[in-house]
Protein backbone atom coordinates (compact mmCIF):
# COMPACT_ATOMS: atom_id res chain seq x y z
CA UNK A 1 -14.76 42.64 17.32
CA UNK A 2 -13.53 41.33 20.55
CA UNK A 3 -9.88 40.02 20.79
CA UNK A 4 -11.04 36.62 21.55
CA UNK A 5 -13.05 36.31 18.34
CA UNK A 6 -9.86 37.94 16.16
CA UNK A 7 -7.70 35.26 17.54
CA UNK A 8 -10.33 32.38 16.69
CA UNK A 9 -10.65 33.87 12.77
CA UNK A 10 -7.12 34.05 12.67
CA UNK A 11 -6.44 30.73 13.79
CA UNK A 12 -9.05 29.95 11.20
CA UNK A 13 -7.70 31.02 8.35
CA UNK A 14 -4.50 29.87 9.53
CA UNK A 15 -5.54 26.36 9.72
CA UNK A 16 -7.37 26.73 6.05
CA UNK A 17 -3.80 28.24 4.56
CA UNK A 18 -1.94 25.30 6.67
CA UNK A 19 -4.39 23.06 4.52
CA UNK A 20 -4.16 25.15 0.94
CA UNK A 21 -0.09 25.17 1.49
CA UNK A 22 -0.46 21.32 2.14
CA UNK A 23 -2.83 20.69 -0.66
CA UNK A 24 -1.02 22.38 -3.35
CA UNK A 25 2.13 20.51 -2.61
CA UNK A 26 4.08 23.40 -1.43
CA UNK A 27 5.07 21.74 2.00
CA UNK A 28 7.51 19.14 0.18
CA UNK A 29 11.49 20.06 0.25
CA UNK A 30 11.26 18.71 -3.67
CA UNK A 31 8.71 21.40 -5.01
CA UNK A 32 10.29 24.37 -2.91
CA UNK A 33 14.07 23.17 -4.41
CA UNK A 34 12.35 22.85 -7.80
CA UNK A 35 11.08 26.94 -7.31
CA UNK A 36 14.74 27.94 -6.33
CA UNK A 37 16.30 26.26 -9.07
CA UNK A 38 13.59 27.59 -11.45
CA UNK A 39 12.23 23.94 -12.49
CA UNK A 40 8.99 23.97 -10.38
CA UNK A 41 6.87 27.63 -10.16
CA UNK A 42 3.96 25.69 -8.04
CA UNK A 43 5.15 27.98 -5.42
CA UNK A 44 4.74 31.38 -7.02
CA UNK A 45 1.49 30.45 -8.16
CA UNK A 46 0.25 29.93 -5.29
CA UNK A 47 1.87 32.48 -3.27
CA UNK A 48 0.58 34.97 -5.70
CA UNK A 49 -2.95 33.79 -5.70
CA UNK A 50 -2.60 33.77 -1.98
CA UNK A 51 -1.25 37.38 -2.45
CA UNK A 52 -4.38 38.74 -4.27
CA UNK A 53 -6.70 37.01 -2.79
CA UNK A 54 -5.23 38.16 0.78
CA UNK A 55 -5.50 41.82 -0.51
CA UNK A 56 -8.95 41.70 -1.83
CA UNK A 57 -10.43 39.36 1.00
CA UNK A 58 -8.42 42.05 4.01
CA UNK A 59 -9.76 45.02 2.33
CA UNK A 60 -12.86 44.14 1.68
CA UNK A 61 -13.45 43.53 5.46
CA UNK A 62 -11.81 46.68 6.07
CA UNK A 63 -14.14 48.61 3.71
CA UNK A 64 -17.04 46.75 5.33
CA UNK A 65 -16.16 47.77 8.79
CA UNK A 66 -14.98 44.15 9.93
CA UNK A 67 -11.49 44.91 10.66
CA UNK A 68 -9.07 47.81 11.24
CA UNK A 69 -5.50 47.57 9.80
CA UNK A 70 -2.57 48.89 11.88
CA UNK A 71 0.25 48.69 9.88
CA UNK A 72 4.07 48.27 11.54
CA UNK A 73 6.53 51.28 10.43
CA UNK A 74 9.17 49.90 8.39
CA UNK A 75 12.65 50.65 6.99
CA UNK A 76 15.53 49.47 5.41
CA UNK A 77 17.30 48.12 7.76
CA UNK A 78 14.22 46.25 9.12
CA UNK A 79 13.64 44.67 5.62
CA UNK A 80 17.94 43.76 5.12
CA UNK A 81 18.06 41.86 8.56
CA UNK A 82 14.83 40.25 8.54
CA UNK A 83 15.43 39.26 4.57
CA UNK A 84 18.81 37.90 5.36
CA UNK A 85 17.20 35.74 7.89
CA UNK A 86 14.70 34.78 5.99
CA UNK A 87 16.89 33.75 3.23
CA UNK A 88 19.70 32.24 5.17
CA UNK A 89 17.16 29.63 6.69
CA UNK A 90 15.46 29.29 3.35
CA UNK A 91 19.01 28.95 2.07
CA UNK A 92 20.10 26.10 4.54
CA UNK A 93 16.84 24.15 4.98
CA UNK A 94 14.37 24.96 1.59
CA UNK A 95 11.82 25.49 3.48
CA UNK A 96 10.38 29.48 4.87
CA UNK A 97 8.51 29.13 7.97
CA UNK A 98 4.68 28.87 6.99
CA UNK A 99 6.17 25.59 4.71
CA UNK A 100 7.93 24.86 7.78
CA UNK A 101 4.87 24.63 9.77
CA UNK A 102 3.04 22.50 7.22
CA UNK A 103 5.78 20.13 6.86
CA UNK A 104 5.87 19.16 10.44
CA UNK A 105 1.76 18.60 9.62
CA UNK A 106 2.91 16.02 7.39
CA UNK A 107 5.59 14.53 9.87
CA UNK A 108 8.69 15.37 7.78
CA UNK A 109 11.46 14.99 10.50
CA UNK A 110 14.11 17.55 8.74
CA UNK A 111 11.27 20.42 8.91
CA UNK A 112 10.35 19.65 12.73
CA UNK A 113 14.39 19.34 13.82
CA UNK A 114 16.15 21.93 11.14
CA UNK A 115 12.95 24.06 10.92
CA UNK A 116 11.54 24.48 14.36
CA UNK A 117 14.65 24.47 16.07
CA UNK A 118 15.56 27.12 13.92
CA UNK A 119 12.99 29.00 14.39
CA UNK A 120 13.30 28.85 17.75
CA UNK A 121 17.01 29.58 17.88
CA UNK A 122 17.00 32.71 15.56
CA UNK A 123 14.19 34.24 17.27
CA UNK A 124 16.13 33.78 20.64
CA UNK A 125 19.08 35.21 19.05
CA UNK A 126 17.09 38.06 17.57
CA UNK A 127 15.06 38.52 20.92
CA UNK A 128 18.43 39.01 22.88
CA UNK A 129 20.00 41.17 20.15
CA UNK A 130 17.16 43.51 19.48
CA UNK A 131 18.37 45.69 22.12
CA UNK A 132 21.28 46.19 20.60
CA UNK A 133 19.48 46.73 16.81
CA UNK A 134 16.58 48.87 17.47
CA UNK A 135 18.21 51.92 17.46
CA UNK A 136 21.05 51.43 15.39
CA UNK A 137 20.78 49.40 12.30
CA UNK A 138 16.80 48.66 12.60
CA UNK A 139 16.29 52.42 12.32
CA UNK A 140 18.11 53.13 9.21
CA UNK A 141 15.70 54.71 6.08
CA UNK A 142 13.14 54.39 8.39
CA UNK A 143 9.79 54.87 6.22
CA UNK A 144 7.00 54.63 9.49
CA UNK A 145 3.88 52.88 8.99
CA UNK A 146 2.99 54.14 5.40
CA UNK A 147 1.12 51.90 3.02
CA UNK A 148 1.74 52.14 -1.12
CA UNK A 149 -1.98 53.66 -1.20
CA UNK A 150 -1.11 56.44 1.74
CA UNK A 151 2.04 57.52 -0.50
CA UNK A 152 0.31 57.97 -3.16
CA UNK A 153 -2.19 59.56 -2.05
CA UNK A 154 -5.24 57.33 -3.25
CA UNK A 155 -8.09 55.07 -2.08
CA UNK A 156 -7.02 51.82 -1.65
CA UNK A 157 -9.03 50.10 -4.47
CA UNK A 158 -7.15 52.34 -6.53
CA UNK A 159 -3.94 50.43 -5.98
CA UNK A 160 -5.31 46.88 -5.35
CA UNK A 161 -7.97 46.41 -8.33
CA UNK A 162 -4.94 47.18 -11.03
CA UNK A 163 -2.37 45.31 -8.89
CA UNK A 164 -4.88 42.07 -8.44
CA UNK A 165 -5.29 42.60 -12.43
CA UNK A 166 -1.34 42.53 -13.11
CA UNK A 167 -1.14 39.61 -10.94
CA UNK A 168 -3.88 37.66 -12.24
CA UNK A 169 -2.01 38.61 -16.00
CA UNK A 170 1.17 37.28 -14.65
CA UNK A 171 -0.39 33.95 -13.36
CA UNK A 172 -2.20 33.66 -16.68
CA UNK A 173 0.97 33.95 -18.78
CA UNK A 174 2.66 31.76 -16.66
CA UNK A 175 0.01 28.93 -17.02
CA UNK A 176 -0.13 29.49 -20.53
CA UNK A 177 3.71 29.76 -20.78
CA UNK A 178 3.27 25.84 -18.78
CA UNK A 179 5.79 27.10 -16.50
């Protein structure tokens, strides 16, 4: 598949999870706040539907021959700075940034100033520090590119069928649970 035709299918689906965020209420400061403070678990539900359906709907193209996967090498010290990012903006503003993005879609003013300037800011900070990071702190327990399924040793259906089923169980007992 040509590059020009991976960028229009991701742009795509990006638009169609811009509009599932949106419809399922997840763009509003209120129902993110409610998830932190363990009132509100419309975000985890759909986060984790968008979770298993992401890892059927990716490998399935993959096992059809539609895309290739080339995952980034990881570590430890990639996952602490990019989660205390993450969670320091999450912290400050309630929102992460693909709520971000559908909040300025709906015109809220505190996602387009807080959010996307931001967003802006800390990648510019991170852009000019990286430097700096990548071979100190960004490098420690480096793991390389390995996927759960690679580790293991195992087709990848062999991980995702039981891990779609645990998910689906947990989204079940939740709904039951009326949480």
């Amino acid at each position: 598949m040509s590059t020009r035709w991976s960028l229009a299918w991701g742009f795509l689906f990006g638009i169609v999870f811009g509009f599932l965020l949106q419809k399922g209420g997840v763009t509003k400061y209120d129902v993110i706040i409610g998830q932190l403070l363990l009132e509100d678990f419309t975000v985890i539900k759909i986060m984790l539907s968008a979770v298993v359906t992401g890892m059927i709907g990716i490998h399935l193209m993959k096992s059809l021959g539609w895309v290739q996967l080339k995952p980034k090498s990881g570590s430890w010290g990639k996952n602490g700075i990019g989660g205390l990012i993450f969670g320091l903006g999450f912290a400050l503003l309630g929102y992460c940034p693909g709520t971000i993005a559908g909040a300025i879609g709906n015109g809220y003013l505190d996602a387009l100033t807080g959010g996307l300037i931001g967003i802006l800011l800390g990648s510019g900070l991170f852009a000019a520090a990286y430097p700096k990071l990548r071979f100190g702190i960004l490098r420690k327990g480096d793991f390389g590119d390995l996927t759960l399924p690679q580790i293991l040793k195992v087709n990848d259906w062999v991980v995702i069928i039981p891990l779609s089923g645990l998910l689906i169980l947990v989204l079940y007992v939740m709904e039951r649970a009326g949480l």
